[in-house]
Protein backbone atom coordinates (compact mmCIF):
# COMPACT_ATOMS: atom_id res chain seq x y z
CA UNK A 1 -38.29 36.42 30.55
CA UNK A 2 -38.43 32.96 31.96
CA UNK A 3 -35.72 30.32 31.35
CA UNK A 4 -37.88 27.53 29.53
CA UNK A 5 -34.97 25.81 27.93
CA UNK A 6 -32.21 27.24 24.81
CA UNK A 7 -34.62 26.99 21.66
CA UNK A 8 -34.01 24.64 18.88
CA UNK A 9 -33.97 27.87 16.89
CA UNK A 10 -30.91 29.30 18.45
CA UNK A 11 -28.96 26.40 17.63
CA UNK A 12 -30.39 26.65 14.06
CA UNK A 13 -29.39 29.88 14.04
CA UNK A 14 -25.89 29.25 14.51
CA UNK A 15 -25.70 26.71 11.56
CA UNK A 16 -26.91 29.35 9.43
CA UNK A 17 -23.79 31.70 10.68
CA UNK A 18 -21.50 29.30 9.57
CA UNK A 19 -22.55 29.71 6.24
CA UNK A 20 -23.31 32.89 6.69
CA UNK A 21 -20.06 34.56 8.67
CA UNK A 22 -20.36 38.14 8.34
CA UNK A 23 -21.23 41.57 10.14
CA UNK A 24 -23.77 41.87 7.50
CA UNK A 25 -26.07 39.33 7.93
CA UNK A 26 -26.17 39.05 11.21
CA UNK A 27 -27.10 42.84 11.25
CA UNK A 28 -30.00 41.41 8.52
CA UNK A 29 -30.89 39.01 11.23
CA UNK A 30 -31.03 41.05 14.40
CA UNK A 31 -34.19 40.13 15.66
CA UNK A 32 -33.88 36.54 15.55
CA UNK A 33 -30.67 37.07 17.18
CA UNK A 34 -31.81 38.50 19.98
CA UNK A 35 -35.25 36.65 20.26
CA UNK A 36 -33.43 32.71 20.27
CA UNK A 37 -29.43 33.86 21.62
CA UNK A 38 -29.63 36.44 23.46
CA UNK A 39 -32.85 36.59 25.37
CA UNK A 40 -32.57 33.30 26.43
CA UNK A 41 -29.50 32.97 27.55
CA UNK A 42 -29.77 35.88 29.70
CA UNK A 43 -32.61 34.13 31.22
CA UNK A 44 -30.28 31.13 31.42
CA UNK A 45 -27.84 33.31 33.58
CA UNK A 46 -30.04 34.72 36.00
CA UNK A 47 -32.55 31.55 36.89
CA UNK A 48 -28.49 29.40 37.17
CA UNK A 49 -27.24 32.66 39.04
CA UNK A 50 -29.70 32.41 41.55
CA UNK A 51 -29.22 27.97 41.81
CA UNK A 52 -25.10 29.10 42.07
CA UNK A 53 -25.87 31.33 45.33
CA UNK A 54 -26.73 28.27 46.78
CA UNK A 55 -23.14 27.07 46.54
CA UNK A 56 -20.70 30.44 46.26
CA UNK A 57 -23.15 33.18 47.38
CA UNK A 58 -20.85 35.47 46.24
CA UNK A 59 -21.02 34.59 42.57
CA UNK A 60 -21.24 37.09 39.64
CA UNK A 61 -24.16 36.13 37.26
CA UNK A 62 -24.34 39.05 35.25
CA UNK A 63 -26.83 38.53 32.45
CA UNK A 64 -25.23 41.36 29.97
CA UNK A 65 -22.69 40.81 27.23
CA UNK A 66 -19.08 41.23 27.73
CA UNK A 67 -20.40 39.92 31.40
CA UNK A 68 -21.76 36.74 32.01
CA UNK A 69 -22.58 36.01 28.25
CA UNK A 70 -19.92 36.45 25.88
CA UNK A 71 -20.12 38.73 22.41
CA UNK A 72 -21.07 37.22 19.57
CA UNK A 73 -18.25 39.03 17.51
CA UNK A 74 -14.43 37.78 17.39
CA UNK A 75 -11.55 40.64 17.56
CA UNK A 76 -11.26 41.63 14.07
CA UNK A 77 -7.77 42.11 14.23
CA UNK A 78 -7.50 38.21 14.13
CA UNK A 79 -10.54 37.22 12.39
CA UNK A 80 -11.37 38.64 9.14
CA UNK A 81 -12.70 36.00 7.18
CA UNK A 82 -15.01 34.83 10.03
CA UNK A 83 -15.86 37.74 12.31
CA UNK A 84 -19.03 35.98 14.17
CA UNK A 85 -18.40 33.07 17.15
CA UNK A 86 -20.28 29.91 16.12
CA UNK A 87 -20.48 29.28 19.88
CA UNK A 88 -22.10 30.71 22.84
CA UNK A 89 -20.24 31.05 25.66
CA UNK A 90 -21.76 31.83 28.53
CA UNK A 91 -19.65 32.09 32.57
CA UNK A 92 -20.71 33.13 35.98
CA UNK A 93 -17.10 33.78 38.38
CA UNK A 94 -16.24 34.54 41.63
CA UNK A 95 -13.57 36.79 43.14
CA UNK A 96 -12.80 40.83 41.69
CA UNK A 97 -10.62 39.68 39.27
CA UNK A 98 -11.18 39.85 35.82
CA UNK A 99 -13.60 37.39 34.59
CA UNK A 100 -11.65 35.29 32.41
CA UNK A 101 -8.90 34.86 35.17
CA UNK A 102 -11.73 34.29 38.36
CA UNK A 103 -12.51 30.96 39.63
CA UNK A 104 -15.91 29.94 37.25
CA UNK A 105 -18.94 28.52 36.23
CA UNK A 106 -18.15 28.17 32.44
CA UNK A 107 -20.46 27.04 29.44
CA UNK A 108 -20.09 26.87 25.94
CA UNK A 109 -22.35 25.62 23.04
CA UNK A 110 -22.64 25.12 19.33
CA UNK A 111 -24.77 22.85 16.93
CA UNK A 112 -23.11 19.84 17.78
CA UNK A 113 -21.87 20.03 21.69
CA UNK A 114 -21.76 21.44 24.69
CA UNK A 115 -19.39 21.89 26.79
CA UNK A 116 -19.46 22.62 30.93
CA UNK A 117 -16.77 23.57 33.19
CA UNK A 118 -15.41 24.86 36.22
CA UNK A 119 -12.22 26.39 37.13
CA UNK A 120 -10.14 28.71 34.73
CA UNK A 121 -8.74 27.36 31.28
CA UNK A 122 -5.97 29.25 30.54
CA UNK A 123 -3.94 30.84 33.23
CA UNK A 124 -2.37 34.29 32.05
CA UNK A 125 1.15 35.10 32.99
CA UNK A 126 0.54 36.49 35.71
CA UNK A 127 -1.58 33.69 37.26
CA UNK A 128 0.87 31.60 35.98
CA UNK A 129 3.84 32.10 38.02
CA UNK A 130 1.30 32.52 41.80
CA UNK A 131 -0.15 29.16 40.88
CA UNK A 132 3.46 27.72 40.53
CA UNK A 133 4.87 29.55 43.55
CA UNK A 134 1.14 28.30 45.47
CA UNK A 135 1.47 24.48 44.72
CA UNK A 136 5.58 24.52 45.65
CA UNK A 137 3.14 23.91 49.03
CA UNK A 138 3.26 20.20 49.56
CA UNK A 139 -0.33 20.37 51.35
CA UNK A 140 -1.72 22.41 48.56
CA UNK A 141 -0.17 20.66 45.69
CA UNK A 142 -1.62 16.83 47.21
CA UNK A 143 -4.95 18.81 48.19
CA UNK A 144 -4.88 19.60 44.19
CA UNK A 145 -4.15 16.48 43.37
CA UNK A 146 -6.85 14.54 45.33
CA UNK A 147 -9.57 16.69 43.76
CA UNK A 148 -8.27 16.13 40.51
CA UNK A 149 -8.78 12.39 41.14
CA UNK A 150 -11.82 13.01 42.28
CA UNK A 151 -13.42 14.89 39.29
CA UNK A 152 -11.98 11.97 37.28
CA UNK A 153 -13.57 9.66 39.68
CA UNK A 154 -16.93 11.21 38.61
CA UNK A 155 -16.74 10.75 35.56
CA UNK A 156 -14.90 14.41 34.35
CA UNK A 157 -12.58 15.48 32.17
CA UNK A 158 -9.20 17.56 33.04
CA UNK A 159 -6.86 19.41 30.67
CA UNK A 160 -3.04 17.63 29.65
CA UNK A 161 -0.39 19.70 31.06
CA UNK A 162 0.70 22.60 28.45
CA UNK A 163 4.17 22.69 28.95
CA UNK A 164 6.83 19.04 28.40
CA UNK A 165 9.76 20.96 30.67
CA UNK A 166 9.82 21.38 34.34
CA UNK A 167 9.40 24.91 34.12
CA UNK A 168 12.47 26.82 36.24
CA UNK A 169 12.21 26.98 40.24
CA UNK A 170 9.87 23.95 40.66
CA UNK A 171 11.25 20.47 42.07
CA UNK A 172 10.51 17.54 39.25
CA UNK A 173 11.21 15.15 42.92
CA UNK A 174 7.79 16.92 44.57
CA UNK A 175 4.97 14.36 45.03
CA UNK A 176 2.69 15.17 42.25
CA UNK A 177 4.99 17.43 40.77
CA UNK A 178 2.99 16.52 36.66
CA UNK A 179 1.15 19.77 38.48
CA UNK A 180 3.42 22.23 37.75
CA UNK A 181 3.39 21.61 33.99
CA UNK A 182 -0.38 22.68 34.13
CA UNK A 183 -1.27 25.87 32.21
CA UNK A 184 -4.79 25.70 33.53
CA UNK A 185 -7.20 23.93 36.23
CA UNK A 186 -10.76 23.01 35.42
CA UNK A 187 -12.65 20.27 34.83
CA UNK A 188 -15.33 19.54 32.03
CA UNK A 189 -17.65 17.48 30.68
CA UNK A 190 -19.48 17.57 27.25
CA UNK A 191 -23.13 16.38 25.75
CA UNK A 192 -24.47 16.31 22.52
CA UNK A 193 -27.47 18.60 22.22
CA UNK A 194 -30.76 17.07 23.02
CA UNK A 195 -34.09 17.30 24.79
CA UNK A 196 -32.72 18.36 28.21
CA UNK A 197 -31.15 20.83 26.53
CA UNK A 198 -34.08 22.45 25.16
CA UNK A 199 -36.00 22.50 28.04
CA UNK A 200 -35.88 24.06 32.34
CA UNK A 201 -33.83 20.70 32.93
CA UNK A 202 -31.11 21.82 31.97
CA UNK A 203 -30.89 24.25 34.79
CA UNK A 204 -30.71 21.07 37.37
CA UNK A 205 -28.16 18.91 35.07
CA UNK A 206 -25.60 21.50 34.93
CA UNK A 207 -26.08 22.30 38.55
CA UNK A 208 -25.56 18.72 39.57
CA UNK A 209 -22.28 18.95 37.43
CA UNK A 210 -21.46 22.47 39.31
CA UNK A 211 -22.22 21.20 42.88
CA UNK A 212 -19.64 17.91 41.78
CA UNK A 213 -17.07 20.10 40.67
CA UNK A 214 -16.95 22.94 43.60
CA UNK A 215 -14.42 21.66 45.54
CA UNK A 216 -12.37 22.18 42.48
CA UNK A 217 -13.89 25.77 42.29
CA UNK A 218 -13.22 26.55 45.70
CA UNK A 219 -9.13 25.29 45.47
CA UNK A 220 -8.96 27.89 41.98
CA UNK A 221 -10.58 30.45 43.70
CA UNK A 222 -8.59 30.41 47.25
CA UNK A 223 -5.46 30.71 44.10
CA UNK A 224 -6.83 33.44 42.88
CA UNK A 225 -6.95 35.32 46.59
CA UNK A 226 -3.14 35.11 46.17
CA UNK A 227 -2.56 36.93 42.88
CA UNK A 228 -2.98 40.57 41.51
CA UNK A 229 -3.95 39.75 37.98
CA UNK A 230 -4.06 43.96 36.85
CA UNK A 231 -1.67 43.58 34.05
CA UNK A 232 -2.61 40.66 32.50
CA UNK A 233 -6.73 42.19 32.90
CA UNK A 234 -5.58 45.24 31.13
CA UNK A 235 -3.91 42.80 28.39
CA UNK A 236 -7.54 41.16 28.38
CA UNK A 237 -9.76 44.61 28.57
CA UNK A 238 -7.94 46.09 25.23
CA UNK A 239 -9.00 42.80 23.31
């Protein structure tokens, strides 16, 4: 199937889930499902996996779900009373981690925005204490730090630190040191919904936003070279 756009229908679609949150009707509603989510955003994935080989030929655009596009059901053991996402979500990473803790190309979208990213947004325990030991480099830390300003120079969004305490073996005196109270690194941006969207352009604007952010990208991926993440992808693969 050719990428042509995400339909108006899809988005209509997910309106009608969040009146309609249940295993039930979306098993009612299968085909339409499949023929305005899921088709076309696998589309999606492969035409912006092949623009993203341009940039990080090594990139995993994997248009299946529980690859590149995410399921469409929550884990039940936390979401009873609304079992079905409102949101697509939609990432292509790079490394042989697990996705979820890989340098990537993220996406997400519901009825009223959308949301594009790059980096990783929430850095599991693991992750955690390499990227803390990895910035205690002054050269990496200020190499972070100058990107940062640089997505914000373009016009992009960054995450507030997660944590108010200097957490335990890292100097509060290091230049930059706001950096080690970080419990992720990406960038984002967000639009409302509108013709671009629904239509091949949207290939090219996100790309544009992907090429801007790949020096941030490349700095979480190099990160990621220095960390085992097995434990914290088993934690992930049980979910």
């Amino acid at each position: 199937m050719a990428f042509n756009g995400f339909p108006k229908e899809g988005l209509a679609f997910l309106e009608k889930i969040i009146i309609n949150n249940s295993k039930e009707w979306l098993d009612a509603h299968r085909d339409e499902y499949e023929r305005y989510i899921v088709s076309p955003n696998k589309a999606y994935i492969e035409e912006m996996g092949e623009h993203l080989q341009i940039l990080v030929p090594t990139i995993h655009a994997v248009p299946k779900t529980n690859k590149s596009l995410f399921r469409i059901y929550r884990d039940a053991r936390f979401h009873l009373s609304d079992p079905i996402k409102t949101r697509i979500g939609i990432i292509m990473w790079q490394g042989s981690g697990h996705r979820m803790q890989s340098s990537s190309f993220y996406m997400h979208y519901d009825p009223y925005e959308i949301f594009v990213a790059t980096g990783i947004r929430n850095f599991k325990p693991t992750l955690l204490k390499t990227y803390r030991e990895y910035i205690q480099n002054d050269e990496r830390r200020t190499e972070l730090h100058n990107i940062l300003e640089y997505m914000k120079s373009k016009g992009y969004l960054l995450p507030e630190p997660k944590y108010k305490k200097m957490p335990r073996g890292c100097d509060a005196d290091d230049t930059h040191s706001y950096l080690y109270k970080m419990g992720a690194i990406y960038a984002y941006t967000t639009f409302a919904p509108d013709s671009t969207f629904h239509s091949k352009k949207i290939i090219d604007r996100n790309f544009k936003i992907y090429e801007d952010m790949l020096p941030l990208q490349q700095w979480v991926y190099e990160l990621t070279l220095h960390c085992d993440t097995e434990a914290d992808v088993c934690r992930w693969e049980r979910r």
